[in-house]
C-alpha atoms as a PDB file:
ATOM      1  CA  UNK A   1       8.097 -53.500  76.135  1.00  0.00           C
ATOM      2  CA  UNK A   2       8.562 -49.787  74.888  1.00  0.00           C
ATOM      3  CA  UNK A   3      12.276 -49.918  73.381  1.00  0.00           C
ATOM      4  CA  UNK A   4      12.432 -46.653  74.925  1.00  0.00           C
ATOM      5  CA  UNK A   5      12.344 -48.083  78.782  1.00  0.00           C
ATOM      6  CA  UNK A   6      14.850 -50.509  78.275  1.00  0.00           C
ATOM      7  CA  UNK A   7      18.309 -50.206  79.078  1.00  0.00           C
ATOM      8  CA  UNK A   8      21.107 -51.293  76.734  1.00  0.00           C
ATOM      9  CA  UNK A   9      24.657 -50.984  76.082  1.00  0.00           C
ATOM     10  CA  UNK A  10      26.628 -51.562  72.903  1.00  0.00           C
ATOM     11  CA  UNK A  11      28.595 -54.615  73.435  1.00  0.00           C
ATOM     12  CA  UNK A  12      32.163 -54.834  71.174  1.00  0.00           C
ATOM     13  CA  UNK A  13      33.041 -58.157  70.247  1.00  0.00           C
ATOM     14  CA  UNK A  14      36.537 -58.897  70.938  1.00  0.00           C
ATOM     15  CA  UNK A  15      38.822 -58.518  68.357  1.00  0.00           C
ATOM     16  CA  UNK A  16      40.603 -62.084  68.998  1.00  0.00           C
ATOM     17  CA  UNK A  17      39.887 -64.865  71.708  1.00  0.00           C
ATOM     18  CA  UNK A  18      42.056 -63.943  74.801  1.00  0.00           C
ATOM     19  CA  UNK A  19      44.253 -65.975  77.373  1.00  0.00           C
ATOM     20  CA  UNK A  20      41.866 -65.763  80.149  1.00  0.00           C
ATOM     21  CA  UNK A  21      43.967 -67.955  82.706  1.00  0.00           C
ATOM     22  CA  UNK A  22      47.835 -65.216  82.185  1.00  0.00           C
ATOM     23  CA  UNK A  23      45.367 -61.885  82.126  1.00  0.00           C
ATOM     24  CA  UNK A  24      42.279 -62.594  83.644  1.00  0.00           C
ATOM     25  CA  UNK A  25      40.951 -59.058  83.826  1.00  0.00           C
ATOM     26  CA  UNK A  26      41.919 -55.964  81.623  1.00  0.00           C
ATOM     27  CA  UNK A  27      40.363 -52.601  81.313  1.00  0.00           C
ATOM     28  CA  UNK A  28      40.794 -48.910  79.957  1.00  0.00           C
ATOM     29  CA  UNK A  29      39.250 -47.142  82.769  1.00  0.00           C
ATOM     30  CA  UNK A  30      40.362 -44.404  84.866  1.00  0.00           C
ATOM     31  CA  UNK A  31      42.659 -42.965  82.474  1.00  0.00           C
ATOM     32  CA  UNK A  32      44.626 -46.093  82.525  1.00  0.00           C
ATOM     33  CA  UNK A  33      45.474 -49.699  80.937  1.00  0.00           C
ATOM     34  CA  UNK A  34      44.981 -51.927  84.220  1.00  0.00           C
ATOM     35  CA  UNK A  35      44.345 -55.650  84.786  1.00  0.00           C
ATOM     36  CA  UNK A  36      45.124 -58.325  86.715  1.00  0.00           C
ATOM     37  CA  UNK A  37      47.772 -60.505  85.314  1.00  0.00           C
ATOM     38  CA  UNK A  38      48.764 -64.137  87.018  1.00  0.00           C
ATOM     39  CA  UNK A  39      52.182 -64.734  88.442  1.00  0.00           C
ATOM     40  CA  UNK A  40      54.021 -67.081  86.041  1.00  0.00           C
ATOM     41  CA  UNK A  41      55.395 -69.314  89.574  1.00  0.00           C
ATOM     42  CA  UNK A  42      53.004 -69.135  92.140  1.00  0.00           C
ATOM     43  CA  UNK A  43      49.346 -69.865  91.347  1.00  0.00           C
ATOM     44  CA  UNK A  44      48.054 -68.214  94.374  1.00  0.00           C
ATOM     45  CA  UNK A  45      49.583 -64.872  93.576  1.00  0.00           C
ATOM     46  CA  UNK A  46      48.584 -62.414  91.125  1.00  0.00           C
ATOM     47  CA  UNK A  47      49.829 -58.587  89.920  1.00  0.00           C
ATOM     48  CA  UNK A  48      47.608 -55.515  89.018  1.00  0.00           C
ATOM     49  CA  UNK A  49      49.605 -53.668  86.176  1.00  0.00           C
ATOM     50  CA  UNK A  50      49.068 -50.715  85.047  1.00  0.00           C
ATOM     51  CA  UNK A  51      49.902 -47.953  82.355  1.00  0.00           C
ATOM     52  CA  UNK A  52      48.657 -44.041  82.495  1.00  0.00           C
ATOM     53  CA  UNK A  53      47.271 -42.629  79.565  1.00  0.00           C
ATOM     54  CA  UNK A  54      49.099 -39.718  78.025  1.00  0.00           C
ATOM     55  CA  UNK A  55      52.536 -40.360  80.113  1.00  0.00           C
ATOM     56  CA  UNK A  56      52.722 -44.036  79.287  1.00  0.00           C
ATOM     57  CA  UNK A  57      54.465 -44.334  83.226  1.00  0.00           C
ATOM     58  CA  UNK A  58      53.684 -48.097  84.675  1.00  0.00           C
ATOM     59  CA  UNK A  59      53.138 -49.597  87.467  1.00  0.00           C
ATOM     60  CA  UNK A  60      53.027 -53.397  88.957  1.00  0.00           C
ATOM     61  CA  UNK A  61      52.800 -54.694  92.105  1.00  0.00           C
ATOM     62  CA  UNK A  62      50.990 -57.950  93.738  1.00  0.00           C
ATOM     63  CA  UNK A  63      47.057 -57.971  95.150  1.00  0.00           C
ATOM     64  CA  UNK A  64      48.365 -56.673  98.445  1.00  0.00           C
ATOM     65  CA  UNK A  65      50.821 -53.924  97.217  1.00  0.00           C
ATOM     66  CA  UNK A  66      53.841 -55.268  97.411  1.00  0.00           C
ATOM     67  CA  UNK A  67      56.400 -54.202  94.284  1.00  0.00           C
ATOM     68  CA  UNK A  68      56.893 -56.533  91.378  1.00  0.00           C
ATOM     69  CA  UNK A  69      60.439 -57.731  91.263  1.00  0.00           C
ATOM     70  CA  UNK A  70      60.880 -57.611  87.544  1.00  0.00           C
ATOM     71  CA  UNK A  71      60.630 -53.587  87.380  1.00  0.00           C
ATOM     72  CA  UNK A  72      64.060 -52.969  87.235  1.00  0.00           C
ATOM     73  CA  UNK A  73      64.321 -49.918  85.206  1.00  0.00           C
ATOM     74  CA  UNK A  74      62.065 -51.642  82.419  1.00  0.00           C
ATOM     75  CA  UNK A  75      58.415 -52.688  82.220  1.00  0.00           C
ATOM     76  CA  UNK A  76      58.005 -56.235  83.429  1.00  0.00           C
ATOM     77  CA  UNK A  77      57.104 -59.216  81.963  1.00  0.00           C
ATOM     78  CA  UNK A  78      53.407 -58.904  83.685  1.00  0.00           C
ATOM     79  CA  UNK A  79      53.049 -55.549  82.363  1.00  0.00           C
ATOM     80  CA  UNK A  80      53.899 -56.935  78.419  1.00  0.00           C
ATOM     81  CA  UNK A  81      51.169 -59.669  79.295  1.00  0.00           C
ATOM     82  CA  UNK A  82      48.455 -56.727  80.323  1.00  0.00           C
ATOM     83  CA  UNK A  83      49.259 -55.038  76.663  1.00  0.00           C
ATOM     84  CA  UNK A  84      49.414 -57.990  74.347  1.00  0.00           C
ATOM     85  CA  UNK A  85      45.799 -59.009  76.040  1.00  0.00           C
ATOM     86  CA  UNK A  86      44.407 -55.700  75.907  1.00  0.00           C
ATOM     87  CA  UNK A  87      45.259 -55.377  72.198  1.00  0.00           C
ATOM     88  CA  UNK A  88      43.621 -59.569  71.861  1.00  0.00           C
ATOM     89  CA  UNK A  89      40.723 -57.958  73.599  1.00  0.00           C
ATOM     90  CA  UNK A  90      40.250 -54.077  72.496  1.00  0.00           C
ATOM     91  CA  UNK A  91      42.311 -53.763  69.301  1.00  0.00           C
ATOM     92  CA  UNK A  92      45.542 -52.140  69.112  1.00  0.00           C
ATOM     93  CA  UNK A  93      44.270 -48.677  67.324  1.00  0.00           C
ATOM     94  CA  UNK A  94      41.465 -48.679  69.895  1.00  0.00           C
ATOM     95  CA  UNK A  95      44.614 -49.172  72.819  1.00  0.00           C
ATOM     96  CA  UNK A  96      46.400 -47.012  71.546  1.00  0.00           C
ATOM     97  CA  UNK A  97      43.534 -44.116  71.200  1.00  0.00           C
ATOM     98  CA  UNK A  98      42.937 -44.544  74.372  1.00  0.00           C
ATOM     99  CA  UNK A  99      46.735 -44.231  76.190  1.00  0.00           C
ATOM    100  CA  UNK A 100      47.040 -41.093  73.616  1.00  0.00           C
ATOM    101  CA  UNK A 101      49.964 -42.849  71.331  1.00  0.00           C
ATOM    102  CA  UNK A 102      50.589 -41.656  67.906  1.00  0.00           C
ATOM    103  CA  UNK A 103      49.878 -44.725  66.308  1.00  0.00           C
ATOM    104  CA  UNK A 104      52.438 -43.624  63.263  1.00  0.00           C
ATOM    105  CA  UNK A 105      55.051 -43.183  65.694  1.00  0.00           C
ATOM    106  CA  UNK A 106      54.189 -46.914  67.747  1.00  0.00           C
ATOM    107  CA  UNK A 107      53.167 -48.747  64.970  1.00  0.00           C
ATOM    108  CA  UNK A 108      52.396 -52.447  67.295  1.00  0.00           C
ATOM    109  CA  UNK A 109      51.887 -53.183  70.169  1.00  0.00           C
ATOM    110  CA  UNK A 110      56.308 -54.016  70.755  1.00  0.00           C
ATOM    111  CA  UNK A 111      56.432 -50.620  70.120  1.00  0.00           C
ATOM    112  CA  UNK A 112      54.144 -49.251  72.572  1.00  0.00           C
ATOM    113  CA  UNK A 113      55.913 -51.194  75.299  1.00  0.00           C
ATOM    114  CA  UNK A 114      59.527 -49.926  74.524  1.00  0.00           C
ATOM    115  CA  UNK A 115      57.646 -46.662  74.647  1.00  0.00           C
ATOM    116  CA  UNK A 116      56.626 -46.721  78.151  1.00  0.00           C
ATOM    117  CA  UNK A 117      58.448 -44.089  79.884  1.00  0.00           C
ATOM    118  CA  UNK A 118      58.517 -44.515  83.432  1.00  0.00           C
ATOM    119  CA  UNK A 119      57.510 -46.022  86.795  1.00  0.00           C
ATOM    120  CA  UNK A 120      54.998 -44.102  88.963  1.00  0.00           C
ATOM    121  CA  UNK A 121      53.510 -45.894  91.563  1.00  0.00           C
ATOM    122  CA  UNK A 122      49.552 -46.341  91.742  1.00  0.00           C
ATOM    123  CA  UNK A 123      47.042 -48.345  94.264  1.00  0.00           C
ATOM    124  CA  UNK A 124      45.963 -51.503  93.172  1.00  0.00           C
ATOM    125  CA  UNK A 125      43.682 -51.912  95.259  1.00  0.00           C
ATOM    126  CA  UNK A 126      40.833 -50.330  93.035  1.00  0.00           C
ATOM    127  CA  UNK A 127      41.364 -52.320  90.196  1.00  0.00           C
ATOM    128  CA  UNK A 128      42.064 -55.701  91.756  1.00  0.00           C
ATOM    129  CA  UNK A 129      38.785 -54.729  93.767  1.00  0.00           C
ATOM    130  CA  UNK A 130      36.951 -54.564  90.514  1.00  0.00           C
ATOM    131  CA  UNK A 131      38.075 -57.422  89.241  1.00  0.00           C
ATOM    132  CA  UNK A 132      36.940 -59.531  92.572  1.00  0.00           C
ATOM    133  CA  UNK A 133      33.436 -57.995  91.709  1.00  0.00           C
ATOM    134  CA  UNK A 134      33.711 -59.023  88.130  1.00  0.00           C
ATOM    135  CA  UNK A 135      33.938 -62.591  89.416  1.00  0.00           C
ATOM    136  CA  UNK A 136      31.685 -62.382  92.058  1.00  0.00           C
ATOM    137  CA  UNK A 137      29.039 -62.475  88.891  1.00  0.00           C
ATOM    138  CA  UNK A 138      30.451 -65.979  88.255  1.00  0.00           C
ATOM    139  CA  UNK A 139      28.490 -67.286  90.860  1.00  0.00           C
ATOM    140  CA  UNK A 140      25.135 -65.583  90.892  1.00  0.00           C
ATOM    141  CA  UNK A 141      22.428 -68.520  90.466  1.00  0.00           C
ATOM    142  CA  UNK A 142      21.168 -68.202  86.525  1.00  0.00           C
ATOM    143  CA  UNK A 143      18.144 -66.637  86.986  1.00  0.00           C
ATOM    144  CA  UNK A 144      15.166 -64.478  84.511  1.00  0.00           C
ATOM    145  CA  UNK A 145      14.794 -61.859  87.357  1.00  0.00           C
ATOM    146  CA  UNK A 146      16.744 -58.506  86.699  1.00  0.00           C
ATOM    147  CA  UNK A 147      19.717 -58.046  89.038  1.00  0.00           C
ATOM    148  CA  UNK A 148      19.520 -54.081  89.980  1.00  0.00           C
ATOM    149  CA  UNK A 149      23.518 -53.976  89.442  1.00  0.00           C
ATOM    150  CA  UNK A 150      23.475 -55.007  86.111  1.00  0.00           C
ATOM    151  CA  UNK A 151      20.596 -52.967  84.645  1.00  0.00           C
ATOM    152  CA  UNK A 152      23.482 -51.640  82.173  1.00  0.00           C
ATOM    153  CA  UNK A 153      24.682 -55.003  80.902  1.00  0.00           C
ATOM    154  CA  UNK A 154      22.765 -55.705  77.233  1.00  0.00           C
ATOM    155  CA  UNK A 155      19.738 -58.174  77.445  1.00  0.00           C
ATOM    156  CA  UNK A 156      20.232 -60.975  75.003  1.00  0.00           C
ATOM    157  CA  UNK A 157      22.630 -62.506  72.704  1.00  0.00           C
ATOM    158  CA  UNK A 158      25.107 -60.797  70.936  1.00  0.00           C
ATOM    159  CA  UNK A 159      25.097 -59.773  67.304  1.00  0.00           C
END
């Protein structure tokens, strides 16, 4: 096959293994730091957290919109989860690139969450949307057929 016609993308290892089961899902998309992050005493529930790039404001709240109760004033513990995961996952110069931090001034990753600077409410229903079609791909029968979705996704192993 002409390398030409195929489609590829460049695939970034992770930087350290991650804690799949407390942040499931984290992303920088949409000019934000967003996940899903599990509820430390219900299994059933989960939060979408969230952090805007350039204004560092936050936001949490369950699946179905409802306000975490550990914003009082300060990030929550769900929000802290989403960051330490995202720098397991993307790197903390890469994190902090992307929310616009001087990385001289927020050296690590403790630093970058005392530097949030607000709450400012955003849907979650995007991102915890995305992350049900993420694991809709868990179940797709293993197949050698092309699935027209996922034309982007990199053929092949991983080097």
């Amino acid at each position: 096959m002409n390398a030409r016609l195929r489609s590829t993308a460049r695939v970034l290892p992770l930087v350290r293994p991650r804690k799949l089961a407390k942040v499931p899902f984290v992303e920088l998309a949409d000019g934000r730091l967003q996940g899903v992050v599990s509820s430390g005493s219900d299994i059933e529930r989960v939060y979408v957290s969230s952090i805007v790039a350039g204004t560092l404001t936050y936001h949490c709240s369950t699946n179905n919109n409802r306000p975490c109760g550990g914003l009082r004033g300060t990030p929550c513990k769900h929000l802290l989860s989403l960051v330490d995961e995202a720098v397991l996952q993307y790197g903390y110069e890469r994190v902090g690139r992307y929310l616009g931090v001087d990385l001289v001034e927020v050296p690590d990753a403790v630093a970058l969450s005392r530097a949030l600077s607000g709450h400012e409410a955003s849907a979650a229903a995007t991102v915890f949307s995305r992350f049900l079609r993420h694991l809709a791909y868990l179940e797709v029968p293993e197949s050698r057929d092309p699935l027209p979705e996922l034309h982007w996704f990199p053929a092949g192993g991983v080097r």
